[in-house]
Protein backbone atom coordinates (compact mmCIF):
# COMPACT_ATOMS: atom_id res chain seq x y z
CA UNK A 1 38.72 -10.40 -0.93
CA UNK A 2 36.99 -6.76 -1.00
CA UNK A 3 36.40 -5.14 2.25
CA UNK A 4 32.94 -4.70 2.21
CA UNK A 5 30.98 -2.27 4.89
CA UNK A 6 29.66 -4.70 7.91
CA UNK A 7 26.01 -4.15 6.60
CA UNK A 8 26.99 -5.46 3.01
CA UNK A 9 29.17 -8.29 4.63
CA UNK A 10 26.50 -10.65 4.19
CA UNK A 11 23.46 -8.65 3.04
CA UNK A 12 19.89 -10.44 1.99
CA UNK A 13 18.08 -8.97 -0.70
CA UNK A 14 14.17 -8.62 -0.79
CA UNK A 15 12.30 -11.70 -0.33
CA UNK A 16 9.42 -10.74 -2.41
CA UNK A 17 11.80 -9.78 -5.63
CA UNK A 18 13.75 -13.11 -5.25
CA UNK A 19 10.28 -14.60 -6.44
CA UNK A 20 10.39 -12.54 -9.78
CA UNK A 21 12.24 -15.48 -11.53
CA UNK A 22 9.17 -17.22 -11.66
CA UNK A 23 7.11 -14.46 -13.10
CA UNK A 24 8.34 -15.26 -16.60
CA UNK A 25 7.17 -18.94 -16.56
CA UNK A 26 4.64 -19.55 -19.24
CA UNK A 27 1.27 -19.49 -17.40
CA UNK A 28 2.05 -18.38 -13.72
CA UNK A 29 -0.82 -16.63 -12.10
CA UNK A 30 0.87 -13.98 -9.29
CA UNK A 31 -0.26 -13.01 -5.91
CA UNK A 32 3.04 -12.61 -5.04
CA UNK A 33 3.55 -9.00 -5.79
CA UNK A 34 2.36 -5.63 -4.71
CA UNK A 35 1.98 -4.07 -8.29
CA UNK A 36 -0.99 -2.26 -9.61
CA UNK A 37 -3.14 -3.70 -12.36
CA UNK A 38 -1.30 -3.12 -16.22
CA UNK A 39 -5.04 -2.35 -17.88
CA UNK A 40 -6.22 0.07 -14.84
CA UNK A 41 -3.12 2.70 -15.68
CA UNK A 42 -4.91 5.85 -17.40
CA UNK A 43 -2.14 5.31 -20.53
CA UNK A 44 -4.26 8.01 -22.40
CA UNK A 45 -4.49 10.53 -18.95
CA UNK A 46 -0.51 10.10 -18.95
CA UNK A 47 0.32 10.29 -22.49
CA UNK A 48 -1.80 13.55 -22.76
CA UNK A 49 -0.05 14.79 -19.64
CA UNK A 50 3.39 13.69 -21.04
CA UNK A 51 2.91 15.81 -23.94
CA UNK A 52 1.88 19.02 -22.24
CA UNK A 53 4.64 18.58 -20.24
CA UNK A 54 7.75 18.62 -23.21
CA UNK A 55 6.16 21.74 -24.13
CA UNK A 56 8.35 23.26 -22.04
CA UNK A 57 11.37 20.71 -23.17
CA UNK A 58 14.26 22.38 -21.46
CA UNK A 59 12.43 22.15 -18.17
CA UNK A 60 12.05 18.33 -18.63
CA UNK A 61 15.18 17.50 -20.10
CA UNK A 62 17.56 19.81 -17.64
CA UNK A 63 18.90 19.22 -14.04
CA UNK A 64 15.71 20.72 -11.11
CA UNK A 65 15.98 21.65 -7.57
CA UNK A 66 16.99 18.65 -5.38
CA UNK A 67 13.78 19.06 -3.89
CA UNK A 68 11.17 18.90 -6.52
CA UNK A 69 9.91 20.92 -9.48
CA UNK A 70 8.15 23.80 -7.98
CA UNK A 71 4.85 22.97 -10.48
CA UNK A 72 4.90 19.52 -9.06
CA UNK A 73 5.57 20.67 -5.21
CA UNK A 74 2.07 23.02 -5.83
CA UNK A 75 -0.03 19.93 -7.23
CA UNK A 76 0.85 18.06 -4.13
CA UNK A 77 0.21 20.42 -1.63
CA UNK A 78 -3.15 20.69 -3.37
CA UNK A 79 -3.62 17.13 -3.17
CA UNK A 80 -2.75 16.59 0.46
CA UNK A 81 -5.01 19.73 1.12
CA UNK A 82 -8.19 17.26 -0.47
CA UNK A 83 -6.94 14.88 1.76
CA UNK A 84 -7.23 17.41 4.88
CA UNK A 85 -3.42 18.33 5.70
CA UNK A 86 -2.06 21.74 5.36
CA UNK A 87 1.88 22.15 4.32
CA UNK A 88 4.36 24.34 3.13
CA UNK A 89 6.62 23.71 0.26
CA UNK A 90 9.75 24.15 2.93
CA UNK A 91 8.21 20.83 4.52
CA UNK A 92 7.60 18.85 1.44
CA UNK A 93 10.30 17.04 -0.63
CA UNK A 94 10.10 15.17 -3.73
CA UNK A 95 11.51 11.95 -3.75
CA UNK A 96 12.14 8.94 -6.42
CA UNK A 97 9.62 7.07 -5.08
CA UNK A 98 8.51 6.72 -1.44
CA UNK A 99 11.14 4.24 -0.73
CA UNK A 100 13.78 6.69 -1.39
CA UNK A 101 12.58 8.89 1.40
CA UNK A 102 12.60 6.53 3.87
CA UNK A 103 16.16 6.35 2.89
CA UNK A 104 16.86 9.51 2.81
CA UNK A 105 15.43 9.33 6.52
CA UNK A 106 17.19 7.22 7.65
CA UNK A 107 20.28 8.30 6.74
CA UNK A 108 19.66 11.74 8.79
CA UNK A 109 17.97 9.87 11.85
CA UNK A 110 19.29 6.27 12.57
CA UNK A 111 22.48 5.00 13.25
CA UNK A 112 23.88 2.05 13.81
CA UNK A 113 22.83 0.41 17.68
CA UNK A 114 19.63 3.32 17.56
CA UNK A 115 16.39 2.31 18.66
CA UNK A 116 13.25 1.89 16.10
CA UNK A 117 9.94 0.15 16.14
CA UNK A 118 7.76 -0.94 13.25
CA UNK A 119 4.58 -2.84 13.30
CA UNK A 120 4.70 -6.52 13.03
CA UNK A 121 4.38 -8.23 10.39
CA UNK A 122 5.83 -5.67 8.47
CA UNK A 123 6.95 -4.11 4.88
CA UNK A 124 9.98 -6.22 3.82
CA UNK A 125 11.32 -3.38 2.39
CA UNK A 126 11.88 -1.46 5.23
CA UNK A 127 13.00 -4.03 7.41
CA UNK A 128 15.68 -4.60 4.91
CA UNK A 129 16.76 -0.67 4.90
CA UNK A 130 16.38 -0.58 9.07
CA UNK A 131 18.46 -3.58 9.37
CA UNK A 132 21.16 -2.61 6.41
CA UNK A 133 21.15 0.88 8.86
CA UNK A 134 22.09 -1.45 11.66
CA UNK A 135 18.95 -0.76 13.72
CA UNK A 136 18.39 -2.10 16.96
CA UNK A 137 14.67 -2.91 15.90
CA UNK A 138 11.80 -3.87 18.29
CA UNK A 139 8.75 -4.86 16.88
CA UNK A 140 4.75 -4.50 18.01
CA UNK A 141 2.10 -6.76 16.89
CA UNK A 142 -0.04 -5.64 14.28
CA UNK A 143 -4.33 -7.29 14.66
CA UNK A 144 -7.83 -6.56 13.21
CA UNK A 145 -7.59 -2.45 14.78
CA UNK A 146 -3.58 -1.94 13.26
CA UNK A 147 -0.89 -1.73 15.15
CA UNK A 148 -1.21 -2.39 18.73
CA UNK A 149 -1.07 0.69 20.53
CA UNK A 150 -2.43 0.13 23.76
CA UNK A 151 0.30 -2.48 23.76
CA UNK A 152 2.77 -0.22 22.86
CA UNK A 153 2.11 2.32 25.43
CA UNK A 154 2.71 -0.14 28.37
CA UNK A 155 6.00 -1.18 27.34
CA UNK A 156 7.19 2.11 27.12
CA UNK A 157 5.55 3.01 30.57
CA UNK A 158 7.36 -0.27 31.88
CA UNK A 159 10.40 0.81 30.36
CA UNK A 160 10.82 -2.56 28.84
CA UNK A 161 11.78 -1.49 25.73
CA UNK A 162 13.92 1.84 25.14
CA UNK A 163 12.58 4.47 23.44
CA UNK A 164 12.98 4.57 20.31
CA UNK A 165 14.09 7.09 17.51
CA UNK A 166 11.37 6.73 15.45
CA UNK A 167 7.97 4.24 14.93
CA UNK A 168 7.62 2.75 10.95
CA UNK A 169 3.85 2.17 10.19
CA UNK A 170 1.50 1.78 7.14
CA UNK A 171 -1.55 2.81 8.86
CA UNK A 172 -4.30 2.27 6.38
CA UNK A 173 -4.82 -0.60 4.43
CA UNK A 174 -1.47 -2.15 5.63
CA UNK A 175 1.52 -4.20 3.94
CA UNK A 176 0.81 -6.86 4.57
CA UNK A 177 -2.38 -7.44 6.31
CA UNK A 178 -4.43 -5.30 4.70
CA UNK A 179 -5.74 -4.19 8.41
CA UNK A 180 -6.20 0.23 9.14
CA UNK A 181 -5.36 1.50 12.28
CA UNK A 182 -8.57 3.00 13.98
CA UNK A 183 -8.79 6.98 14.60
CA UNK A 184 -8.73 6.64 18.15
CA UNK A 185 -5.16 4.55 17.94
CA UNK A 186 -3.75 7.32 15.88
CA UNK A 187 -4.58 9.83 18.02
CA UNK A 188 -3.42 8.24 21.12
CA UNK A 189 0.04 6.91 18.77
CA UNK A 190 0.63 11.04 18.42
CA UNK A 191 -0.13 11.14 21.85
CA UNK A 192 2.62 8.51 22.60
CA UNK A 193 5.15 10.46 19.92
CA UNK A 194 4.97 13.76 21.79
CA UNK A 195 5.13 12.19 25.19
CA UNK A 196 8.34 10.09 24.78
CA UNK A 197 9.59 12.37 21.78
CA UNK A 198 9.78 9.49 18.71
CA UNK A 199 9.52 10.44 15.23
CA UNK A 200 6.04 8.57 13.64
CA UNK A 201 7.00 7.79 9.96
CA UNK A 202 3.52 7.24 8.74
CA UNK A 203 3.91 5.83 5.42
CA UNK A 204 0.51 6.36 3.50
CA UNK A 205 0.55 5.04 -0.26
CA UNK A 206 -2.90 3.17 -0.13
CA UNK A 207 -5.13 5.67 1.42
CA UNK A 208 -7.07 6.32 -1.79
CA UNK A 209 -7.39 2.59 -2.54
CA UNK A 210 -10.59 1.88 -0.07
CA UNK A 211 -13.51 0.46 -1.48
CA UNK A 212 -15.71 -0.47 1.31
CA UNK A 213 -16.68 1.15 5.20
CA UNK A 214 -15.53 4.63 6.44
CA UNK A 215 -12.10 6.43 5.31
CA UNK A 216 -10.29 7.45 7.97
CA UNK A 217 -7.86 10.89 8.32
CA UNK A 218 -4.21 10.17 7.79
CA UNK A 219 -2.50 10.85 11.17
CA UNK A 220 -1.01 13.52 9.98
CA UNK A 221 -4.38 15.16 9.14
CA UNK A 222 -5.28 14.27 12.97
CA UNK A 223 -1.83 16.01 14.37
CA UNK A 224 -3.50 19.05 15.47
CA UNK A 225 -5.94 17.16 17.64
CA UNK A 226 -2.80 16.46 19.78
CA UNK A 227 -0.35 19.23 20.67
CA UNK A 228 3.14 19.02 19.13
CA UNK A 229 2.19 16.19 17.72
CA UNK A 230 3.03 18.29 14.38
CA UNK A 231 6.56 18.13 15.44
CA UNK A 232 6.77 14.41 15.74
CA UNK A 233 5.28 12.78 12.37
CA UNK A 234 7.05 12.44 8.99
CA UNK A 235 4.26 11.34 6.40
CA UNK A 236 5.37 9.40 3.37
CA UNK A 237 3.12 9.39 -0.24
CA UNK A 238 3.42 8.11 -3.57
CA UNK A 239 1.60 7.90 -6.85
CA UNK A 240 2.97 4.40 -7.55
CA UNK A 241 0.15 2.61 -6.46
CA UNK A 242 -2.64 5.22 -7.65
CA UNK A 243 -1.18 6.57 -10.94
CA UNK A 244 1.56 4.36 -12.15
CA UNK A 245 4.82 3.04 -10.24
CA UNK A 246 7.12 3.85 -13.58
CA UNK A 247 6.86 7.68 -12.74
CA UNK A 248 8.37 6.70 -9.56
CA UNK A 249 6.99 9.96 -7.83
CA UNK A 250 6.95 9.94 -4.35
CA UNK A 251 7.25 12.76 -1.50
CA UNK A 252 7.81 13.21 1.95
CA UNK A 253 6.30 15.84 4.10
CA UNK A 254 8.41 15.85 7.67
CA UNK A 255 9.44 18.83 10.02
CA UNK A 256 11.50 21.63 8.26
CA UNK A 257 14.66 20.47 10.27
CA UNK A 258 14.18 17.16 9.19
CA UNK A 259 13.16 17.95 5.78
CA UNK A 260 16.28 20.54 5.27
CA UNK A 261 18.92 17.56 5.83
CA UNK A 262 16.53 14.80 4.29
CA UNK A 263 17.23 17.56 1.04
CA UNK A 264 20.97 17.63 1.59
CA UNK A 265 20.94 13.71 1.64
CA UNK A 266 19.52 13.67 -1.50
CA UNK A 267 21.71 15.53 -3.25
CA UNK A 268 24.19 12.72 -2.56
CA UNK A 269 22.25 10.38 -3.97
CA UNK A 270 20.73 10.82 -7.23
CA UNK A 271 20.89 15.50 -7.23
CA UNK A 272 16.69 15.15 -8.13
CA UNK A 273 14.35 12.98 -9.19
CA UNK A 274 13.85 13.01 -12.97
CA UNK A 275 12.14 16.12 -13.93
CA UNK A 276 10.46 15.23 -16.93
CA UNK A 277 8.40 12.45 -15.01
CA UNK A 278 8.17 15.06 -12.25
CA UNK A 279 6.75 17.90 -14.88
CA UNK A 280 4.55 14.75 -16.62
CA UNK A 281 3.06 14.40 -12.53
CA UNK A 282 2.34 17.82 -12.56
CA UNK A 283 0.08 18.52 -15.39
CA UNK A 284 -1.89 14.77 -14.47
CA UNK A 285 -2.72 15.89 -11.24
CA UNK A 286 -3.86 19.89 -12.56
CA UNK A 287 -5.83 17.94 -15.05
CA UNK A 288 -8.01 16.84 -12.58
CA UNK A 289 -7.51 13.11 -13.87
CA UNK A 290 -6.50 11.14 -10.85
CA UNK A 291 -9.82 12.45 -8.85
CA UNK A 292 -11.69 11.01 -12.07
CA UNK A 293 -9.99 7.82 -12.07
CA UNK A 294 -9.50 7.20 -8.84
CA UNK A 295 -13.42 5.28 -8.49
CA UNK A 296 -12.47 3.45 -11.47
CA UNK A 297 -9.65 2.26 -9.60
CA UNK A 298 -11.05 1.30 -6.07
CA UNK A 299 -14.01 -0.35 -7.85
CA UNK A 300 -11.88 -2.63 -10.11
CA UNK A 301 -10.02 -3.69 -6.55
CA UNK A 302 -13.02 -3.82 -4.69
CA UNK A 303 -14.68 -6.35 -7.30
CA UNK A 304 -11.19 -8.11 -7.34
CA UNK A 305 -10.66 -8.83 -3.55
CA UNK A 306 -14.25 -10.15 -3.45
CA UNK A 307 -13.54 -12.27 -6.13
CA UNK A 308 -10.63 -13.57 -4.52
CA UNK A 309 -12.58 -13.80 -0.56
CA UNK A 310 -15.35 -15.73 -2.56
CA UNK A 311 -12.65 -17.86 -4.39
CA UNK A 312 -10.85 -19.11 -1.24
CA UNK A 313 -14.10 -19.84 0.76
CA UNK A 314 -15.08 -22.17 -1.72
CA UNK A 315 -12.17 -24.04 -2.39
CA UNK A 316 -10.31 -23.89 0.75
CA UNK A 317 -13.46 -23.39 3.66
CA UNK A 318 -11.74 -24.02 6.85
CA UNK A 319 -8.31 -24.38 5.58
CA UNK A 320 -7.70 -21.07 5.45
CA UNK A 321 -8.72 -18.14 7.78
CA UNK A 322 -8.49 -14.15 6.89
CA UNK A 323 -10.21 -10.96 7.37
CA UNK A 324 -11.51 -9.23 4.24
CA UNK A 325 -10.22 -5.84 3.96
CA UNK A 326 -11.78 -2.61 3.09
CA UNK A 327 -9.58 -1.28 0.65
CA UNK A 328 -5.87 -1.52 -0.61
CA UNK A 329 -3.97 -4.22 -2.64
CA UNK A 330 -3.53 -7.19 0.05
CA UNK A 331 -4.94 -9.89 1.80
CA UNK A 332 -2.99 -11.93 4.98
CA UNK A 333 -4.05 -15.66 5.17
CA UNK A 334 -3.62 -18.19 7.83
CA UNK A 335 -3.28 -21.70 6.71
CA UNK A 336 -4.22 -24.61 8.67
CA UNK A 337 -1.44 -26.99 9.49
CA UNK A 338 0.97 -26.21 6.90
CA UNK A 339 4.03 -24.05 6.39
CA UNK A 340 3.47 -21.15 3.64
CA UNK A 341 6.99 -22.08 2.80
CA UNK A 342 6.28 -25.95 1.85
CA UNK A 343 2.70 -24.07 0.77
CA UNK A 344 4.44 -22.56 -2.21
CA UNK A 345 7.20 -24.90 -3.57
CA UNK A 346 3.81 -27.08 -4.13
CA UNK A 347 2.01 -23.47 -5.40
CA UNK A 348 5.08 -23.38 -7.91
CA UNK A 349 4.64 -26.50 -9.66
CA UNK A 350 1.12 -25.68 -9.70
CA UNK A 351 1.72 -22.36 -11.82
CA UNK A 352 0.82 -20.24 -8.67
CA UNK A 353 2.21 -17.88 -6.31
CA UNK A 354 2.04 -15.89 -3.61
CA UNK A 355 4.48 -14.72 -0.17
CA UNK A 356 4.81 -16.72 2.80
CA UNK A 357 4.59 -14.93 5.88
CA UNK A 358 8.15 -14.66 7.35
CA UNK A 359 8.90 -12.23 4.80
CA UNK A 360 7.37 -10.01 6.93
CA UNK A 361 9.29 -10.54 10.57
CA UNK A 362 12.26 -9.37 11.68
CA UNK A 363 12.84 -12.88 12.98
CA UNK A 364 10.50 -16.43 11.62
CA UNK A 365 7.07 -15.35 12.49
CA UNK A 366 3.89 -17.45 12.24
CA UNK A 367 4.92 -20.33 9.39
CA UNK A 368 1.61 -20.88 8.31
CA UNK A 369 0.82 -16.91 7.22
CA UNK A 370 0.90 -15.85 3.35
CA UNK A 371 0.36 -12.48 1.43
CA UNK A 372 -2.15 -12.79 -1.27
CA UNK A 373 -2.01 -9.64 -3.75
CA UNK A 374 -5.55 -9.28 -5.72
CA UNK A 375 -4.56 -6.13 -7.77
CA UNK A 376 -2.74 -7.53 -10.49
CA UNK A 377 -4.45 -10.52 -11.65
CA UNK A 378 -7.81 -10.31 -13.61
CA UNK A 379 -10.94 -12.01 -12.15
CA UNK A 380 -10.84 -15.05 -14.65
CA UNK A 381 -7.08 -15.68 -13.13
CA UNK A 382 -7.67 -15.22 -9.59
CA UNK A 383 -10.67 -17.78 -9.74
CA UNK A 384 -8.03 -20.22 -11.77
CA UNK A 385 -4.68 -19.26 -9.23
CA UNK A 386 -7.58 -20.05 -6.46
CA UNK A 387 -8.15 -23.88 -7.46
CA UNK A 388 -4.25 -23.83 -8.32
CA UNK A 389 -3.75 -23.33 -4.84
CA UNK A 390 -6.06 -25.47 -3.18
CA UNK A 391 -4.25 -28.44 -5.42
CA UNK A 392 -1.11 -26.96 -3.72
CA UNK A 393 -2.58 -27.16 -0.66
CA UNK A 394 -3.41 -31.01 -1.02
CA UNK A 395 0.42 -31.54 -2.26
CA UNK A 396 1.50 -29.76 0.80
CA UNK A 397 -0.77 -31.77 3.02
CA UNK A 398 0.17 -35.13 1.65
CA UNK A 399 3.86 -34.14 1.64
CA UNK A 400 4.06 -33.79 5.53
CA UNK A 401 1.64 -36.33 6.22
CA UNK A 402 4.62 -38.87 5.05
């Protein structure tokens, strides 16, 4: 009847939100999504922060530059200084939310038939906006180390896959496996960039989330260790997962060229993000409150994800198989002969949840692979959604055995 674009012909929607319905069942215990824990937000930080912020009302309440409130643009370029990059307020852009400037990126970069690569498995998320872009997408496989680069490196010396437009990775503490690619990958990724001339979106919202071993730079701290590598990496940041999602504050630090047009797309889409969370971002980050909560934070997650290794050794022992991460929100799971899909109708009825695997490929994947999230639920509930899902696990079991 309506003559839809080709991409919204027969468009799927996110795989992880279509298990929201069950959220609202009385008693449901959620691994399922990647949201930060309700009682870790610093409400009193942000309502203090709010209210400094409406003392200059018009500036909250009126239209701002496309690209960010200036007071904002100079607290982030202060933070990513702590975090050992140098930029200019030219290369940065504000952005509703890190999501919306891999949009915006996409809309300037890809179109449809154009080459990309992301690491596999993958964020849903942006394999839903590459493929709605109609993106010829390869993917490489993603183990222990991050994304394999060494892999990477041959088929694009074999020429046996094209090169591509740009590379989508989550580098540290990764959606979904929780795995962080090592320092000498990155370097020899930027290496890669600058030799075959792809843009690396490096997309970097959990960096601050490690509670255990060594942090590693960002890659775009480590660009100058490779020349022109500056050239060739657009770095994506948020404070959804460190501060509180409901700001939805993200920004985008990318090439002047490439920031320039990623502005211009914006102001096609929503003119700015809304200034009066921008201005409330501001004066939380001059306050010096998100280096002050920050430990609180990674310690709460750290205690969490043990809780939840310790909870799925001793109910599921050899059923399951997964490497403990060192920081983040996630933990990737192998089950042993089951599908994560027949897995979680069982998980369901047992007042559980979590994501199967193939959420995460471009095509099926490895069936028997789930995301668990620890950061949401509280100790007491990941210990009870643990036994809840071993009881799945012995529905699931007896199910195929017939």
């Amino acid at each position: 009847m309506y003559a839809f674009t080709q991409p919204f012909q027969h468009p799927s929607g996110s795989p992880i939100r279509e298990l929201f319905k069950y959220l609202g069942e009385p008693g449901m215990i959620s691994f399922a999504g990647g949201y930060p824990a309700n009682d870790l937000f610093d409400v009193e930080g942000l309502h203090a922060a709010s209210l400094r912020a409406y003392e200059t009302p018009n500036r909250c309440l009126q239209y701002g530059p496309t690209d960010g409130l200036p007071i904002l643009k100079d607290e982030l370029i202060a933070l990513m200084s702590r975090r050992g990059v140098a930029c200019t307020a030219e290369q940065m852009l504000v952005t509703t939310g890190s999501q919306q400037g891999l949009d915006l990126l996409l809309r300037v970069l890809v179109g449809a038939g154009d080459a990309v690569i992301t690491e596999e498995p993958a964020y849903p998320a942006t394999l839903q906006a590459l493929k709605l872009q109609q993106a010829d997408i390869t993917t490489i496989p993603v183990d222990t180390r991050g994304l394999d680069v060494e892999r990477l490196a041959a088929l694009l010396a074999s020429g046996a896959i094209a090169r591509p437009k740009l590379l989508y990775t989550v580098p540290t503490f990764a959606n979904p496996t929780g795995a962080t690619l090592t320092r000498e990958r990155r370097v020899a990724l930027l290496a890669l960039a600058v030799k075959y001339r792809f843009v690396i979106v490096e997309d970097d919202p959990y960096a601050d989330l490690r509670f255990t071993g060594d942090r590693v730079p960002s890659m775009l701290a480590l660009a100058d260790e490779v020349p022109g590598a500056r050239d060739w990496i657009v770095h994506f940041a948020s404070l959804s997962k460190i501060v509180a999602p409901g700001l939805r504050v993200g920004w985008t630090i990318a090439p002047v060229e490439i920031a320039r047009r990623c502005v211009i797309a914006k102001q096609t889409v929503d003119l700015c993000s809304a200034p009066w969370m921008q201005a409330t971002a501001a004066q939380y980050l001059a306050s010096g409150a998100l280096e002050s909560h920050l430990p609180h934070i990674a310690g709460a997650y750290r205690d969490k994800c043990r809780a939840l290794c310790d909870a799925l050794r001793e109910h599921l022992g050899d059923a399951i198989r997964f490497d403990e991460p060192e920081g983040g929100m996630f933990l990737w799971a192998r089950m042993a002969g089951i599908d994560a899909s027949t897995l979680l109708t069982q998980a369901i009825a047992n007042k559980v949840m979590f994501v199967p695997g193939k959420a995460f490929h471009v095509n099926a994947g490895d069936a028997s692979t789930l995301r668990l999230s620890f950061a949401a639920p509280n100790i007491e509930e990941i210990r009870e959604g643990v036994g809840r899902l071993r009881r799945a696990y012995d529905a699931a079991v007896a199910l195929t055995a017939h």
